[in-house]
C-alpha atoms as a PDB file:
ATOM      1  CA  UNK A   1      16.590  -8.298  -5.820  1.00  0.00           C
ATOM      2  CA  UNK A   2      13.048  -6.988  -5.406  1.00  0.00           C
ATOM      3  CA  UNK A   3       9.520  -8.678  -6.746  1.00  0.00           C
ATOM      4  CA  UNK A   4       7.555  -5.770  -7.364  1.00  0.00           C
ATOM      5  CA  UNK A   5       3.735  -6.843  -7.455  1.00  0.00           C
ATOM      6  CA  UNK A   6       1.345  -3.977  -9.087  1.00  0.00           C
ATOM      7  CA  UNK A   7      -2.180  -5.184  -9.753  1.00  0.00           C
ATOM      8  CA  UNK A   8      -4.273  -3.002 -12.192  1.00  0.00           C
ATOM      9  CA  UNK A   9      -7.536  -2.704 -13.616  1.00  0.00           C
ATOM     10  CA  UNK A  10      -7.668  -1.258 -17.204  1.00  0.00           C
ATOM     11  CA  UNK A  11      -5.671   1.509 -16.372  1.00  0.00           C
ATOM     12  CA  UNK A  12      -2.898   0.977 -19.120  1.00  0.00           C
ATOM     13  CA  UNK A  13      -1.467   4.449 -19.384  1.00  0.00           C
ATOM     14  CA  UNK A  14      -0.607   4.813 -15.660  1.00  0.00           C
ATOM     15  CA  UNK A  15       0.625   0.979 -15.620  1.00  0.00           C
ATOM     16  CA  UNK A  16       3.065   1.628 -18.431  1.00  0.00           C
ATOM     17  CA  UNK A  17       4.648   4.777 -16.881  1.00  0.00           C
ATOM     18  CA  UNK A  18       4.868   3.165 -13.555  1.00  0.00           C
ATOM     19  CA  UNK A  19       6.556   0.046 -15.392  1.00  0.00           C
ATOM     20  CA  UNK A  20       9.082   2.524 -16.880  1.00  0.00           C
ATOM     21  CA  UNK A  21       9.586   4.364 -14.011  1.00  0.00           C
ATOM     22  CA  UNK A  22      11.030   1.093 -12.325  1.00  0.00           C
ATOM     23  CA  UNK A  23      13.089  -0.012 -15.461  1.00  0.00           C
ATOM     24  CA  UNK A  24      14.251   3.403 -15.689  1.00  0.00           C
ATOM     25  CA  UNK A  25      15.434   4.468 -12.198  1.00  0.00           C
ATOM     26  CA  UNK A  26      16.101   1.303 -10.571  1.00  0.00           C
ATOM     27  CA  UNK A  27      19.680   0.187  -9.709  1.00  0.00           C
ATOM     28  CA  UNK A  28      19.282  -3.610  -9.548  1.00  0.00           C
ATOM     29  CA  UNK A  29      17.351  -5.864 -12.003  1.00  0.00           C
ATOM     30  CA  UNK A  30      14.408  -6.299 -10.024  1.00  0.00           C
ATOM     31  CA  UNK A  31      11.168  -8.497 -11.157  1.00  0.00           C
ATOM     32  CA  UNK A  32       8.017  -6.846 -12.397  1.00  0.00           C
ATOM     33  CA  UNK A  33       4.772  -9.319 -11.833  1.00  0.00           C
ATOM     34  CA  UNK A  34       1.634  -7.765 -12.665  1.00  0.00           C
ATOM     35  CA  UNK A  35      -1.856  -8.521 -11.951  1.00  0.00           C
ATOM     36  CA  UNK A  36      -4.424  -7.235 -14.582  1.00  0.00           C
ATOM     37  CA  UNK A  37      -7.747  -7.219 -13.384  1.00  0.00           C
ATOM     38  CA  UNK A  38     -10.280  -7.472 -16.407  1.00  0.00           C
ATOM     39  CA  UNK A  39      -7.955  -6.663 -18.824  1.00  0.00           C
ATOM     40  CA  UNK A  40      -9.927  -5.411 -22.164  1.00  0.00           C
ATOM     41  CA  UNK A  41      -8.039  -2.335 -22.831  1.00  0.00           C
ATOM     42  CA  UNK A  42      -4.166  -2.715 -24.244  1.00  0.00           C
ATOM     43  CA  UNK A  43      -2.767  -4.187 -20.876  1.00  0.00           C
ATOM     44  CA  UNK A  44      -1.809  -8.201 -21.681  1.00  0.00           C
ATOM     45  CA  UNK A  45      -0.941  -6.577 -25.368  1.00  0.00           C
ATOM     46  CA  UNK A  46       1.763  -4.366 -23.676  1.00  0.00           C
ATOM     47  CA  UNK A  47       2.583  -7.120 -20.988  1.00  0.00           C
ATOM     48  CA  UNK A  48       2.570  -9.610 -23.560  1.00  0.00           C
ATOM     49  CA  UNK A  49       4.978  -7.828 -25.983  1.00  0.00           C
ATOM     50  CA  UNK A  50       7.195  -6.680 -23.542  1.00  0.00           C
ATOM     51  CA  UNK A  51       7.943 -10.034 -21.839  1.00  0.00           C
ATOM     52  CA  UNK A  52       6.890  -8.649 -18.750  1.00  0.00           C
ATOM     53  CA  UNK A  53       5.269 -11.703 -16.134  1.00  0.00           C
ATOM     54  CA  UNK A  54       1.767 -11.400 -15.072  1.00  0.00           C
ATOM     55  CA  UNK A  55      -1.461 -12.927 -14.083  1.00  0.00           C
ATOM     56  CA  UNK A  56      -5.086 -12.271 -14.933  1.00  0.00           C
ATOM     57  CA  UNK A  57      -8.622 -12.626 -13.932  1.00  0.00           C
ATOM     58  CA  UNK A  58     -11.175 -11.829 -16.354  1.00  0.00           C
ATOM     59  CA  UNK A  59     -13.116 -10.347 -13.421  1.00  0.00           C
ATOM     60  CA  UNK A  60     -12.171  -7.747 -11.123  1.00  0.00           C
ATOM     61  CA  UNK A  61     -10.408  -9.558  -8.388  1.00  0.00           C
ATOM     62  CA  UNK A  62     -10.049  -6.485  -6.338  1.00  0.00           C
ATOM     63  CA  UNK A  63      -6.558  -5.638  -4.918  1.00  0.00           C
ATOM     64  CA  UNK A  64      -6.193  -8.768  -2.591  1.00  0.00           C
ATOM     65  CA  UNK A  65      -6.996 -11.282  -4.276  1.00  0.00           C
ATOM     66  CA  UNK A  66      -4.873 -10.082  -7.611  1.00  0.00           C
ATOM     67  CA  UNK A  67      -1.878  -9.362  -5.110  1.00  0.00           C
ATOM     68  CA  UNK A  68      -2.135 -12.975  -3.473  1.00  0.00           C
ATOM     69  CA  UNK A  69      -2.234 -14.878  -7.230  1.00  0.00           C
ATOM     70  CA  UNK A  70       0.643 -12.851  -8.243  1.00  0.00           C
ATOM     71  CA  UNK A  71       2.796 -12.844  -5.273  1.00  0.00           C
ATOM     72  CA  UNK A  72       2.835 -16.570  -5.842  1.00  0.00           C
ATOM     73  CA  UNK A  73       5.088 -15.803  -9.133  1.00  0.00           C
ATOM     74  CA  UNK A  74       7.631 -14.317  -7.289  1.00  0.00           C
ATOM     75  CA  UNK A  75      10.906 -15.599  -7.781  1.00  0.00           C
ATOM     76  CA  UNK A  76      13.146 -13.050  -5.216  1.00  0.00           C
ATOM     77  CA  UNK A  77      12.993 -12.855  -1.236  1.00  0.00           C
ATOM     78  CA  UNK A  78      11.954  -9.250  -1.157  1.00  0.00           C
ATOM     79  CA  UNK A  79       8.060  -8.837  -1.906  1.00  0.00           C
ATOM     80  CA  UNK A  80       7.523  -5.384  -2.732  1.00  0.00           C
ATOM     81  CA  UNK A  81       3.480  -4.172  -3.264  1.00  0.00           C
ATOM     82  CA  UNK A  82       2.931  -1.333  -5.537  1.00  0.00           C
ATOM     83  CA  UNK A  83      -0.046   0.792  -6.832  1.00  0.00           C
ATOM     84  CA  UNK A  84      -0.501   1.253 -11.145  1.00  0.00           C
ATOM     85  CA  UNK A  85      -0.488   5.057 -10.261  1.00  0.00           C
ATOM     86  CA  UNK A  86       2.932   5.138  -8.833  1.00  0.00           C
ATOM     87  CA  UNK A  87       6.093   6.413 -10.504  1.00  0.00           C
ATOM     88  CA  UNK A  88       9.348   5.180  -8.709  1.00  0.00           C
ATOM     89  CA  UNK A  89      12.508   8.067  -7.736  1.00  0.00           C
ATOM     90  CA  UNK A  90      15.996   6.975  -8.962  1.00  0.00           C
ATOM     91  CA  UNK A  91      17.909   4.814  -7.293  1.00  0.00           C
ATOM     92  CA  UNK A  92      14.645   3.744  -5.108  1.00  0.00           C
ATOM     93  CA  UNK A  93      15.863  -0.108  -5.064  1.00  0.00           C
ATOM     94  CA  UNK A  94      19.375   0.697  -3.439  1.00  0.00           C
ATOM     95  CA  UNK A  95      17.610   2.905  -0.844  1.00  0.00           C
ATOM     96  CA  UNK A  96      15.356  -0.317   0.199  1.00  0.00           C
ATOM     97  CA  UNK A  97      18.381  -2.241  -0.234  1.00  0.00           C
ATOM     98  CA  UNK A  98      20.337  -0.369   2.042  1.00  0.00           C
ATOM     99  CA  UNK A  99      17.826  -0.196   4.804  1.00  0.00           C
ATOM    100  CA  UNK A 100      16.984  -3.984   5.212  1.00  0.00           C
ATOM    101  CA  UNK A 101      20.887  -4.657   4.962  1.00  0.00           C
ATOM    102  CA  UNK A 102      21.226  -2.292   7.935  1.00  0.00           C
ATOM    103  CA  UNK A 103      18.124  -4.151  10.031  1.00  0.00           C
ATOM    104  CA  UNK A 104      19.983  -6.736   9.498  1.00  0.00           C
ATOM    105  CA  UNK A 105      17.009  -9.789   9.885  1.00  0.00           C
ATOM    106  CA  UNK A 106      13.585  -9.963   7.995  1.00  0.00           C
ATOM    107  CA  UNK A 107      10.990  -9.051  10.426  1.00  0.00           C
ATOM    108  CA  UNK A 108       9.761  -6.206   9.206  1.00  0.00           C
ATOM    109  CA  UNK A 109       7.098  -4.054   7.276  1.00  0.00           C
ATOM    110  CA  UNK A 110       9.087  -0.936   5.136  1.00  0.00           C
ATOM    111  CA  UNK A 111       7.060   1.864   3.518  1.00  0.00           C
ATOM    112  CA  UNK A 112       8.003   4.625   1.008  1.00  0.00           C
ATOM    113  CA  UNK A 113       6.836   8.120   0.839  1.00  0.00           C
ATOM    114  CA  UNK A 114       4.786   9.492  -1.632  1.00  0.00           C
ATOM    115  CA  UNK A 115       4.396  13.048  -2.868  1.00  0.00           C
ATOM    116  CA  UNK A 116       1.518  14.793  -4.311  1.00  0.00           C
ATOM    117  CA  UNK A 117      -0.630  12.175  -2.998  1.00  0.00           C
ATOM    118  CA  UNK A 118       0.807  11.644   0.381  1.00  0.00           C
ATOM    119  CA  UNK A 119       2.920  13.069   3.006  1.00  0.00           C
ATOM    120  CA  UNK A 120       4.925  15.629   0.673  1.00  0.00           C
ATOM    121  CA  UNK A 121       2.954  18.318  -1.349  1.00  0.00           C
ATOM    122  CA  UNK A 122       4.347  19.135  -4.593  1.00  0.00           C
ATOM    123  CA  UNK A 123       2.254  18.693  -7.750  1.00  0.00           C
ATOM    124  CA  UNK A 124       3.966  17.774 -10.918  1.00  0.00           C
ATOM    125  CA  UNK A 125       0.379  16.923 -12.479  1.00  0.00           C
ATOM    126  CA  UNK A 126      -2.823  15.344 -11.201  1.00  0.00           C
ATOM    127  CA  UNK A 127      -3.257  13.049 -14.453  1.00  0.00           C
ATOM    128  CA  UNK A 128      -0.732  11.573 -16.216  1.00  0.00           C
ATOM    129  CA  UNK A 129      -1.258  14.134 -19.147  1.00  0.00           C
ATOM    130  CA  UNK A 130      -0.250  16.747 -17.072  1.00  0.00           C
ATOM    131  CA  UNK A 131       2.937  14.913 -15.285  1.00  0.00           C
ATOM    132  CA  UNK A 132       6.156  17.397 -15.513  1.00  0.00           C
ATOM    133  CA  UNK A 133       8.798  14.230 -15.028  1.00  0.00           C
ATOM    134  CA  UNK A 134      11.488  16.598 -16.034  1.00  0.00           C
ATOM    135  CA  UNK A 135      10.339  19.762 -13.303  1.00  0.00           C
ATOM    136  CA  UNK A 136      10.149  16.251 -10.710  1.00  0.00           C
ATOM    137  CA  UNK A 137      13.594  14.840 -11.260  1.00  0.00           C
ATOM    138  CA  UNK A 138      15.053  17.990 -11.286  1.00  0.00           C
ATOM    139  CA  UNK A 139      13.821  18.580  -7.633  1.00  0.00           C
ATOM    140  CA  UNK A 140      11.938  15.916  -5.968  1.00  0.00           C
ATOM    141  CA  UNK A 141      15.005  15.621  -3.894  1.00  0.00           C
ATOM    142  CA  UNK A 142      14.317  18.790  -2.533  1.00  0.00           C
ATOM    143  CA  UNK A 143      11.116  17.613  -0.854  1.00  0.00           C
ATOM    144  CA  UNK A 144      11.676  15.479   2.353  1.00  0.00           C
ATOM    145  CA  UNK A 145       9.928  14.673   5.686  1.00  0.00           C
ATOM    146  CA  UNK A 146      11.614  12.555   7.401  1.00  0.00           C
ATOM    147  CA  UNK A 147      11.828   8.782   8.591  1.00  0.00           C
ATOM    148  CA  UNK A 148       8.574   8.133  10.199  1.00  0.00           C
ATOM    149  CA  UNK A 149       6.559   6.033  12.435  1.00  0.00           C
ATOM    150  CA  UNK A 150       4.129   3.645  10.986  1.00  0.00           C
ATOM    151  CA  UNK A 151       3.171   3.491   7.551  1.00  0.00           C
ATOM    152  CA  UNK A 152       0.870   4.546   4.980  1.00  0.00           C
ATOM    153  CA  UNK A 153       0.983   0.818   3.520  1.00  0.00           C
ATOM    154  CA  UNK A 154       1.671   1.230  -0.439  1.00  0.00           C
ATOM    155  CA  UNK A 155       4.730   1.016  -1.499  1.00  0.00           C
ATOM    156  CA  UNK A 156       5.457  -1.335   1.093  1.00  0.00           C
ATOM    157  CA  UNK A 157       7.849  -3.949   1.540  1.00  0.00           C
ATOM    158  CA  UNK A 158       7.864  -7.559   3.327  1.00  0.00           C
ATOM    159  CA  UNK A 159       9.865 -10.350   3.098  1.00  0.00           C
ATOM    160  CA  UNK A 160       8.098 -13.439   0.884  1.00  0.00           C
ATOM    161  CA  UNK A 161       8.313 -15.884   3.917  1.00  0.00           C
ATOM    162  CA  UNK A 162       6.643 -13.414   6.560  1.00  0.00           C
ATOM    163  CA  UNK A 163       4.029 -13.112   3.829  1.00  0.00           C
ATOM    164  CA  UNK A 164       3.231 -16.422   3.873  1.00  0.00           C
ATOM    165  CA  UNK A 165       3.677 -16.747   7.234  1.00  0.00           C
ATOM    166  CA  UNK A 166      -0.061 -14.127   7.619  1.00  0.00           C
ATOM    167  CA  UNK A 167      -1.423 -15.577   4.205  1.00  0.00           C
ATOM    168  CA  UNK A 168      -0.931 -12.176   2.116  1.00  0.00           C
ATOM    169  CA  UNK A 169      -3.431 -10.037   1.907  1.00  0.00           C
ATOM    170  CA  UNK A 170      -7.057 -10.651   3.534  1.00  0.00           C
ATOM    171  CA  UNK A 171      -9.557 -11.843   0.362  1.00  0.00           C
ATOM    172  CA  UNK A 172     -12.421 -10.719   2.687  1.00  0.00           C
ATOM    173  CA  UNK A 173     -11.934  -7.348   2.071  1.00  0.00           C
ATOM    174  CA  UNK A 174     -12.722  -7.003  -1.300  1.00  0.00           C
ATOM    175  CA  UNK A 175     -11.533  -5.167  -3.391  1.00  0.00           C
ATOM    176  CA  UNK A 176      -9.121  -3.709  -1.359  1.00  0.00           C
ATOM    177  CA  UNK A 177     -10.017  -0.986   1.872  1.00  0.00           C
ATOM    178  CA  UNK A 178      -8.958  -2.221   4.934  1.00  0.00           C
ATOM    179  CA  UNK A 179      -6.341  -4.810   3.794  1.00  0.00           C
ATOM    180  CA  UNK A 180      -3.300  -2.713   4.588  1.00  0.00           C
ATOM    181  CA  UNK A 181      -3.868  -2.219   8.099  1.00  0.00           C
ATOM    182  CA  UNK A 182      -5.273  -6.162   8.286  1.00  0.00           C
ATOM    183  CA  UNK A 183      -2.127  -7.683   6.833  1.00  0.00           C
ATOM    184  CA  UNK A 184      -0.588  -5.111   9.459  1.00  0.00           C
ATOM    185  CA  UNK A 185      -2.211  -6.497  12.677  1.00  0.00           C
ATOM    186  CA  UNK A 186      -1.317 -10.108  11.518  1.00  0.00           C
ATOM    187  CA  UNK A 187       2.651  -8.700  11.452  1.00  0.00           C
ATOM    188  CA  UNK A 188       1.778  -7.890  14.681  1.00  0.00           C
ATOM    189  CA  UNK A 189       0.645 -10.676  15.943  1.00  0.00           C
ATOM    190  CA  UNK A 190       3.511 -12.182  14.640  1.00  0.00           C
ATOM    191  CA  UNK A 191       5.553 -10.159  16.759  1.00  0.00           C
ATOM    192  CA  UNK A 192       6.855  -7.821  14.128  1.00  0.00           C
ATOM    193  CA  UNK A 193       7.735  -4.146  15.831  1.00  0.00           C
ATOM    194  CA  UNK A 194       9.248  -2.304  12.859  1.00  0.00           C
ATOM    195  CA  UNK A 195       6.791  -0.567  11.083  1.00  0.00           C
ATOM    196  CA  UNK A 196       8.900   2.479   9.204  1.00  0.00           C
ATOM    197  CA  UNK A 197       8.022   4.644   6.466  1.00  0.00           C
ATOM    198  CA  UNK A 198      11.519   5.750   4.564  1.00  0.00           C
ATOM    199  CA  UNK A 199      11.597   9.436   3.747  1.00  0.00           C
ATOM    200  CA  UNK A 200      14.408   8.374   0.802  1.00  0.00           C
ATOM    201  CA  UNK A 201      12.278   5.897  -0.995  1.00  0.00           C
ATOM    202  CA  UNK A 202       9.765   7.651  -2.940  1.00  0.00           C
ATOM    203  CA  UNK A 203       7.132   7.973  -5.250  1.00  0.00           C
ATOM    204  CA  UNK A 204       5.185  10.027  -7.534  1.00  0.00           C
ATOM    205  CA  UNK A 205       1.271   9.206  -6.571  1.00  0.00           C
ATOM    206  CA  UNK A 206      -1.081  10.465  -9.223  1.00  0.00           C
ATOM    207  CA  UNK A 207      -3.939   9.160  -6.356  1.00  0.00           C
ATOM    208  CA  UNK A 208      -7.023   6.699  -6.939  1.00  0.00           C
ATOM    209  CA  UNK A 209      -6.866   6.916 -10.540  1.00  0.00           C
ATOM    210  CA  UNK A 210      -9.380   4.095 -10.823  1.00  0.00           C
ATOM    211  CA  UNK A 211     -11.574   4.449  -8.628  1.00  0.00           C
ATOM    212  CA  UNK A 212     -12.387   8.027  -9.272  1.00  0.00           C
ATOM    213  CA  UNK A 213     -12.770   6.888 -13.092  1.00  0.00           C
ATOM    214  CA  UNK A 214     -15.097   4.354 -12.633  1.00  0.00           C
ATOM    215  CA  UNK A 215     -16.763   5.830  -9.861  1.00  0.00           C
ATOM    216  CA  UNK A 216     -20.081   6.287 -11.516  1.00  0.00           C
ATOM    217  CA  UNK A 217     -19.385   2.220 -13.353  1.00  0.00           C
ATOM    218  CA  UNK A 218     -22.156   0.105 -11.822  1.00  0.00           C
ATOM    219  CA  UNK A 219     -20.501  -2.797 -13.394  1.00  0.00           C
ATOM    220  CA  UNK A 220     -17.071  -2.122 -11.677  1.00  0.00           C
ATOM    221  CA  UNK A 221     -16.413  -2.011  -7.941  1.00  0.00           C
ATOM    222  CA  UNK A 222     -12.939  -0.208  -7.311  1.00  0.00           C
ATOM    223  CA  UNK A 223     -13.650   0.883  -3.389  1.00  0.00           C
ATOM    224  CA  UNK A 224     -15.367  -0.488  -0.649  1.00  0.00           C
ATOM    225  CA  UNK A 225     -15.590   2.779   1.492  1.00  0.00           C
ATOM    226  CA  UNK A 226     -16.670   2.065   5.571  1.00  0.00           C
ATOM    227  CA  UNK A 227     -17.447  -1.512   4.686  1.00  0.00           C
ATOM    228  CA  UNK A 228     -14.024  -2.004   5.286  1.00  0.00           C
ATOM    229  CA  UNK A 229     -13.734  -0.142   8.233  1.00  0.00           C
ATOM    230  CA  UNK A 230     -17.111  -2.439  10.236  1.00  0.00           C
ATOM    231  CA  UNK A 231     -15.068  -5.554   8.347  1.00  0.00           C
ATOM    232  CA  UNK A 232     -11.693  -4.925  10.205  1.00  0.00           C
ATOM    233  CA  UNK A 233     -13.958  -3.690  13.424  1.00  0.00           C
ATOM    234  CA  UNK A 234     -15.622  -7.001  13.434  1.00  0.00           C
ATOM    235  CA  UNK A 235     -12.369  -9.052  12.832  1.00  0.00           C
ATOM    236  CA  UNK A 236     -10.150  -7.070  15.404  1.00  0.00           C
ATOM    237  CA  UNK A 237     -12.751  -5.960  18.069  1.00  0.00           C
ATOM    238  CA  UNK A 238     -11.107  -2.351  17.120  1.00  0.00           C
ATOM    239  CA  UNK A 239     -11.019  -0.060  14.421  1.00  0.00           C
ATOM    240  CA  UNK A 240      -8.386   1.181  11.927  1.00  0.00           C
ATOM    241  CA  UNK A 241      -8.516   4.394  13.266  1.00  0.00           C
ATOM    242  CA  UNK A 242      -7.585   2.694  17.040  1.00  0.00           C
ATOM    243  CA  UNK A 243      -4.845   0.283  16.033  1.00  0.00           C
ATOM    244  CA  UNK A 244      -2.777   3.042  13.607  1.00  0.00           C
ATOM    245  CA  UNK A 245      -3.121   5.269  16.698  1.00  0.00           C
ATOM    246  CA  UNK A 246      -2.377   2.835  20.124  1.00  0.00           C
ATOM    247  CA  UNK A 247      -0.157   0.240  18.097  1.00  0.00           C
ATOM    248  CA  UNK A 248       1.054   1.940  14.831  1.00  0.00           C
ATOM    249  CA  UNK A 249       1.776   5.228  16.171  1.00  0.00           C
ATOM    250  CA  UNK A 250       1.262   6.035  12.866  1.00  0.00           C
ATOM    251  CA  UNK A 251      -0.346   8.902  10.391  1.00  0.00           C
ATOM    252  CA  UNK A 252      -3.010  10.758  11.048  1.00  0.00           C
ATOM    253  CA  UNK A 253      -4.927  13.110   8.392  1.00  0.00           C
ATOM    254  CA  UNK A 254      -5.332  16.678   9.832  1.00  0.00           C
ATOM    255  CA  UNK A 255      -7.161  19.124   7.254  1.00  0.00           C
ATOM    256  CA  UNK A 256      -6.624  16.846   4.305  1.00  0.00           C
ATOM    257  CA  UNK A 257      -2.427  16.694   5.269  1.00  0.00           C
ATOM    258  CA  UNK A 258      -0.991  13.248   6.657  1.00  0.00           C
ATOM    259  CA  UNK A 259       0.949  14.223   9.437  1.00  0.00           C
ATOM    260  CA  UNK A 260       3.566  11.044  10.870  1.00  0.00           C
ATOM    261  CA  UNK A 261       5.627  10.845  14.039  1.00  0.00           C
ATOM    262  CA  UNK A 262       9.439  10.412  12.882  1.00  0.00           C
ATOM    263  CA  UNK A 263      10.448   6.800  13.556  1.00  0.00           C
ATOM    264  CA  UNK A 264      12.843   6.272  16.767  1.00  0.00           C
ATOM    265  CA  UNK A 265      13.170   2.589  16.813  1.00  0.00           C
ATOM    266  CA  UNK A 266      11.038  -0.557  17.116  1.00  0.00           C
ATOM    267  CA  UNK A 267       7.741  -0.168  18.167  1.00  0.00           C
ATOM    268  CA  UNK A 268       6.260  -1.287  21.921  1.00  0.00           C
ATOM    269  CA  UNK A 269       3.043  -2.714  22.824  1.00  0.00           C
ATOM    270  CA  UNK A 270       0.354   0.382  23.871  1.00  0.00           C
ATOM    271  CA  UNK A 271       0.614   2.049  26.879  1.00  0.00           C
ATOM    272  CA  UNK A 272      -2.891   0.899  28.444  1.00  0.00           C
ATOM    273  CA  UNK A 273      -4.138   3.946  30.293  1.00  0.00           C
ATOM    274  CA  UNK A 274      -7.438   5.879  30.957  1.00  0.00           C
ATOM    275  CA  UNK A 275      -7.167   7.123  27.142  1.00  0.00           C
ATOM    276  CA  UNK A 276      -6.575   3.645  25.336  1.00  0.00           C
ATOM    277  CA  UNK A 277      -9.737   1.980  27.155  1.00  0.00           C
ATOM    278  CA  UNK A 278     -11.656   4.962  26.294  1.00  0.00           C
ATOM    279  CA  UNK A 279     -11.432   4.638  22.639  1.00  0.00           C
ATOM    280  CA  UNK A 280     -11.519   1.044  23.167  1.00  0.00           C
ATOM    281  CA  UNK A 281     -14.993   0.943  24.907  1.00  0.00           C
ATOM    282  CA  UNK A 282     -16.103   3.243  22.011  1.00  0.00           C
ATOM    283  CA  UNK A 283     -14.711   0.677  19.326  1.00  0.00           C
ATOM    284  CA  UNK A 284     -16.895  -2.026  21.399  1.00  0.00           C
ATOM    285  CA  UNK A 285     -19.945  -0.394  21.420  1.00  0.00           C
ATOM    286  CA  UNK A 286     -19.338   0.395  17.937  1.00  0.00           C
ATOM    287  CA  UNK A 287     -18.968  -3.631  17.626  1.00  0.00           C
ATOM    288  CA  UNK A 288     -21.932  -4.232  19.275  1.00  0.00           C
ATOM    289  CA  UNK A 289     -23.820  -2.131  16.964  1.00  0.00           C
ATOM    290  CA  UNK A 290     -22.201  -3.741  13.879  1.00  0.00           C
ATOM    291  CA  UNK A 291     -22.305  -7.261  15.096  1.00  0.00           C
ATOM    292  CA  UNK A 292     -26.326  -7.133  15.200  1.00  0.00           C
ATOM    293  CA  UNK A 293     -28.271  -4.263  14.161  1.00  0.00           C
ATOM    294  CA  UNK A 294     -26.330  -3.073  11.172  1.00  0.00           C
ATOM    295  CA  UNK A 295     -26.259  -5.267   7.789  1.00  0.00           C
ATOM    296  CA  UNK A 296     -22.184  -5.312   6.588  1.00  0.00           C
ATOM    297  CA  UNK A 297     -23.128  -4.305   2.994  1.00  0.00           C
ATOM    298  CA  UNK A 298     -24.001  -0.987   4.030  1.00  0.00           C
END
């Protein structure tokens, strides 16, 4: 049915109860290809023993480039990109399922919703320690938003030819900020209009459990911050901030809450009034600025 790709970077504990989360609640034998970054805590052991497939990189890879080597594994149609610090609703594979059967052709981007760390607040535990998974089956149903416009890019779903199509993930934007709405603008490009986030398909999202462990690791970089904002300015000529608004229609973050316009069909191309070339003559300057007086590494 579904390839699910999860890279990870020593973060075994989270990995594992996202893994069982999937074998648990999923209707469909789906495939589970991981990507383990680095790899010297108990990760290949427990991939290892438990048959599950995977690649590795001694090194940290970062998020693209671990996505790209696995997604080359994948044996099923549907690519489906997932972080370590997810763990999956029931039935979430029939609810995907259901969706692209009712699109009906493959040119698409599908998103799920996530809660706690995302567009529905209801904590169940910040750490994996303090995860209630009883108190969250019992009433994560109870939770909902609604369909919505755009995406907030993990879990997301493509189909394996359309990824190839736009060459996965970006490499450039190691190790990972800024490759979601990238690969986005390349769907674009390719004349893909359906961006939707599905209210049904959710997750649990424990939130940046890597990063924030290493944050203070000299020896391990887990975010890139605003360098990949200037890198997507400099590719696009726009920002992130300009494309999720004009093209996406998507989420915006208002006092720390993601708040999403509820889907109503396909996508069109931006209405280009007085308000769109204002932001856009900001994003140039911006890319003026960028492109030579400010080093990228910043």
């Amino acid at each position: 049915m579904f390839s699910i790709i999860i890279p990870t970077l020593n973060n075994f504990q989270y990995l594992k109860l996202c893994i069982d989360s999937i074998k648990k609640n999923s209707r469909y034998k789906n495939e589970i290809i991981v990507h383990s970054n680095v790899g010297t805590d108990k990760t290949l052991e427990y991939l290892n023993v438990n048959k599950i497939k995977f690649t590795h990189t001694i090194e940290n890879s970062g998020i693209c480039k671990g996505v790209n080597i696995a997604a080359k594994k994948a044996t099923f149609d549907y690519l489906l990109y997932s972080h370590d610090d997810f763990y999956f609703c029931p039935d979430w594979d029939e609810i995907l399922n259901n969706e692209v059967r009712k699109i009906g052709h493959n040119f698409f981007y599908l998103s799920g919703t996530m809660i706690n760390n995302g567009q529905i607040n209801f904590n169940c535990g910040n750490t994996i320690d303090e995860f209630d998974e009883k108190k969250f089956l019992l009433n994560y149903k109870k939770y909902n938003i609604y369909d919505f416009q755009g995406t907030t890019w993990a879990p997301h779903l493509i189909h394996k030819d359309v990824w190839n199509k736009v060459g996965g993930f970006s490499e450039e934007f190691f190790p990972g900020t800024g490759s979601d709405p990238d690969l986005n603008l390349k769907l674009w490009n390719l004349g893909i209009r359906i961006f939707k986030g599905i209210n049904n398909f959710k997750v649990y999202h424990f939130g940046s459990v890597v990063t924030r462990r290493m944050k203070n690791n000299s020896k391990q970089i887990t975010q890139s911050g605003n360098r990949g904002g200037k890198i997507f300015l400099l590719k696009w000529g726009m920002s992130i901030k300009f494309f999720t608004k004009f093209y996406l229609k998507g989420c915006v973050t208002f006092n720390n809450i993601l708040i999403c316009n509820k889907y109503n069909g396909p996508l069109n191309d931006p209405i280009k009034n007085l308000n769109f070339y204002f932001y856009l003559l900001l994003d140039k300057i911006k890319f003026i600025y960028y492109r030579f007086f400010y080093k990228i590494n910043h």
